[in-house]
Protein backbone atom coordinates (compact mmCIF):
# COMPACT_ATOMS: atom_id res chain seq x y z
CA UNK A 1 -43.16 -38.30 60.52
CA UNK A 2 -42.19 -34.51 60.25
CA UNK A 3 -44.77 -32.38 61.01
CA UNK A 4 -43.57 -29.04 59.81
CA UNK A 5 -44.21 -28.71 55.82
CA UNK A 6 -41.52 -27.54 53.59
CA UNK A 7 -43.01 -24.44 52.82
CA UNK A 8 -43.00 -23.37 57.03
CA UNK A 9 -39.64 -24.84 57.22
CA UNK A 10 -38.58 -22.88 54.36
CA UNK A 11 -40.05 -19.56 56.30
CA UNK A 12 -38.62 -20.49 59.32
CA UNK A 13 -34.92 -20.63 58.02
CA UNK A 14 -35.68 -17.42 55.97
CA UNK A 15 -36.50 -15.53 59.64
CA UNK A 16 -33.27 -17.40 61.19
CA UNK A 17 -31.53 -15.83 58.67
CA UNK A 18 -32.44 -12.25 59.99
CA UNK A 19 -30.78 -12.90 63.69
CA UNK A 20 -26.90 -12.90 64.75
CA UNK A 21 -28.17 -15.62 67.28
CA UNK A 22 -30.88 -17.90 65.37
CA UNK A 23 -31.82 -18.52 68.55
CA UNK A 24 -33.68 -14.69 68.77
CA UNK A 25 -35.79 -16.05 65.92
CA UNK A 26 -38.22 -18.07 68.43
CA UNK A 27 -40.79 -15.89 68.91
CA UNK A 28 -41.41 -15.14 65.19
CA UNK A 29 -40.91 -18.84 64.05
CA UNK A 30 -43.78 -19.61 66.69
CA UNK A 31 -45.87 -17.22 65.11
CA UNK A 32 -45.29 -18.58 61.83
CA UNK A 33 -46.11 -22.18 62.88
CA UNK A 34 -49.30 -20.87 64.50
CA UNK A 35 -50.06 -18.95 61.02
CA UNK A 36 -49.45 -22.07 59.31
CA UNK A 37 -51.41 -24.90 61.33
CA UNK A 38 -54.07 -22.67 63.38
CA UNK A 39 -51.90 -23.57 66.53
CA UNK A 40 -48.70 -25.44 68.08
CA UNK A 41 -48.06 -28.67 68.55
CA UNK A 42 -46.16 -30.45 70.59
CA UNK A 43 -45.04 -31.92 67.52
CA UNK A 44 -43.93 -28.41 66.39
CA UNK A 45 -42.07 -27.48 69.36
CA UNK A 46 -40.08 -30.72 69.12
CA UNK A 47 -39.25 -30.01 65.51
CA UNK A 48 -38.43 -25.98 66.41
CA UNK A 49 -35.96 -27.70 69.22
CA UNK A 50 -34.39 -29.45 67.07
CA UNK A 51 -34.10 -27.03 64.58
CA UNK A 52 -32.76 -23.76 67.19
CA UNK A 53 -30.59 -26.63 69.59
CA UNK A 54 -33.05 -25.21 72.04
CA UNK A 55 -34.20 -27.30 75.15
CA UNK A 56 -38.35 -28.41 75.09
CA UNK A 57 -38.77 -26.25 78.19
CA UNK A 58 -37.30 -23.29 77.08
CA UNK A 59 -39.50 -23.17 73.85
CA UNK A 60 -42.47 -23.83 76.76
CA UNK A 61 -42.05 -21.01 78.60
CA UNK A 62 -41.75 -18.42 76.30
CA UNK A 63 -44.51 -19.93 74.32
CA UNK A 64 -46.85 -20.02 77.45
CA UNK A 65 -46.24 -16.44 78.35
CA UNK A 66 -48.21 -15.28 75.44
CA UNK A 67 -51.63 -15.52 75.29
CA UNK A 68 -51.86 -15.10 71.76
CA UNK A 69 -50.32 -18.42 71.25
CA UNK A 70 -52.16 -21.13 71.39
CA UNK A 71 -51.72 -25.09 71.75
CA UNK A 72 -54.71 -26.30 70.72
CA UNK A 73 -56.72 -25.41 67.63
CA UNK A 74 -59.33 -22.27 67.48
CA UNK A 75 -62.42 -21.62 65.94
CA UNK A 76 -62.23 -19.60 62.42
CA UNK A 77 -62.98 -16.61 64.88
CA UNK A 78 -61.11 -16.88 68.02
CA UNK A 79 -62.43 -14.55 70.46
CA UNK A 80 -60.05 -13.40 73.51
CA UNK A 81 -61.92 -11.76 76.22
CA UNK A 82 -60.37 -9.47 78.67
CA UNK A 83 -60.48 -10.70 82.09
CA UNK A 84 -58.32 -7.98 83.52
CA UNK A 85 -60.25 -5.67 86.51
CA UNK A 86 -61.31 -2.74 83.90
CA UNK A 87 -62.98 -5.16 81.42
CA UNK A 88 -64.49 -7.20 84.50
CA UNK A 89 -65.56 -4.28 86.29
CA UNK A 90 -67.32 -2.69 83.31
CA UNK A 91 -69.12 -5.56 81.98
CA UNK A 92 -66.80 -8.58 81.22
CA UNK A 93 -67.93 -11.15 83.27
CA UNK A 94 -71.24 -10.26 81.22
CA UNK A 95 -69.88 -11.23 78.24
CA UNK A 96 -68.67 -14.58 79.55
CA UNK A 97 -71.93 -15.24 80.93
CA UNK A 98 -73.90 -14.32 77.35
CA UNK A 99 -70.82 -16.36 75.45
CA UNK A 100 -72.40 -18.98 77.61
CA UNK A 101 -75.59 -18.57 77.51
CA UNK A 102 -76.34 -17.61 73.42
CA UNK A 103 -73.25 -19.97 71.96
CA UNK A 104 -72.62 -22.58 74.36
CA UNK A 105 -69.09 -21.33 74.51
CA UNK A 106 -66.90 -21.85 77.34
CA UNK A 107 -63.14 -20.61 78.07
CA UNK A 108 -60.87 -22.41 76.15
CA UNK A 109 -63.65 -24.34 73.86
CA UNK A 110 -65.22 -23.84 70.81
CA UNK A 111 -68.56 -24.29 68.73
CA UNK A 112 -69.40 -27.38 67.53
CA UNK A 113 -68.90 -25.84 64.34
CA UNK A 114 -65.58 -24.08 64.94
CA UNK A 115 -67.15 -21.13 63.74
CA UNK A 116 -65.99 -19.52 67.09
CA UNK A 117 -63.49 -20.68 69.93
CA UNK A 118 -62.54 -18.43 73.28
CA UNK A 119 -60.09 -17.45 75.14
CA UNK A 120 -60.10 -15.49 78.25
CA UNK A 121 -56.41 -13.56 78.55
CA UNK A 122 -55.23 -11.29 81.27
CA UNK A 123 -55.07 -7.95 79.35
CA UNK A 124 -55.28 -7.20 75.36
CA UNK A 125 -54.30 -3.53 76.47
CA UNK A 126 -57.65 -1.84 75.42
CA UNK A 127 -58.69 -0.33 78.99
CA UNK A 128 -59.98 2.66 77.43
CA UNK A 129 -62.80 0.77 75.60
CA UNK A 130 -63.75 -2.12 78.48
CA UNK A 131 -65.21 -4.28 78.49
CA UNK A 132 -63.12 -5.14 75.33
CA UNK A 133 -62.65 -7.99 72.98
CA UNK A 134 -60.02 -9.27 70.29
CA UNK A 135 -61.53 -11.40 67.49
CA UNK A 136 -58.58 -12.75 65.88
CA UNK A 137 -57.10 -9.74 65.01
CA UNK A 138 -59.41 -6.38 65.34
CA UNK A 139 -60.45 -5.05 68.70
CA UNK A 140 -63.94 -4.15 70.05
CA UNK A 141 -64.89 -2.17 72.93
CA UNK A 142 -67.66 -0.76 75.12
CA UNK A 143 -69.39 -3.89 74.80
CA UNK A 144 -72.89 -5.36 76.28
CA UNK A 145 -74.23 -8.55 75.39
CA UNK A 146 -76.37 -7.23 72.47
CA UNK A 147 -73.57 -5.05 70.87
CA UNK A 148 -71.49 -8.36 70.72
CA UNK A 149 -74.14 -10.32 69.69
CA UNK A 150 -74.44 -8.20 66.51
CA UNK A 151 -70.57 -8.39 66.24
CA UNK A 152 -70.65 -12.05 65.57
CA UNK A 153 -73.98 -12.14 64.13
CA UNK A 154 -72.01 -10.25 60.98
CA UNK A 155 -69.28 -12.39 61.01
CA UNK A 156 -69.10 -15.14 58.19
């Protein structure tokens, strides 16, 4: 049984379309799957090999290079937490610890009602804010406990 749906197949040979070497179209077509189905499968990446002629392991490692990639479904608001030194030393091991403590939330879990999910990634490249958060796709900085709190708090 296929996994990818006409409609993401018909996307993905649209972006192929764009490259001399289809092959150069990985890295979109992953983000496309992941747009699609919330994450990606191992079922996907069999179907992209297929698709590209590309080995398994070569989809593998430049899908596991990228944090914002994900193999394994997320929350409706997937939270990645800096864990670089500038977020840790200015509060981010703060925000793991009240993650914790207020939503039961561990790295690389989610809520029992998959309102949230986290992620803790090396570096989302907001040093000038840490401690600083991505939640799915808008960034928050200069955070303590109770400013996140009221983050998510608004959050529907």
């Amino acid at each position: 049984m296929k996994f990818l749906t006409g409609e993401t197949e018909k996307n993905i040979k649209e972006i192929m379309g764009r490259y001399e070497d289809p092959k150069s179209a990985l890295l979109p077509i992953l983000h496309i799957v992941q747009r699609d189905y919330g994450y990606i499968s191992e079922e996907a990446i069999g179907e992209i090999s297929e698709i590209l002629a590309l080995p398994k392991i070569e989809i593998k490692s430049v899908f596991s290079f990228y944090t914002m990639l994900r193999e394994k479904p997320a929350g409706k608001y997937h939270i990645q937490l800096c864990r670089n030194v500038v977020c840790y030393l200015n509060g981010g091991k703060e925000l793991v610890d009240f993650l914790r403590e207020k939503y039961e939330l561990e790295p690389g879990s989610f809520t029992d009602n998959m309102k949230f999910s986290l992620s803790l990634v090396e570096c989302i490249g907001q040093c000038e804010i840490a401690p600083a958060v991505q939640i799915n796709d808008k960034f928050y900085g200069n955070l303590t406990p109770e400013k996140l709190k009221n983050i998510l708090d608004k959050l529907e």
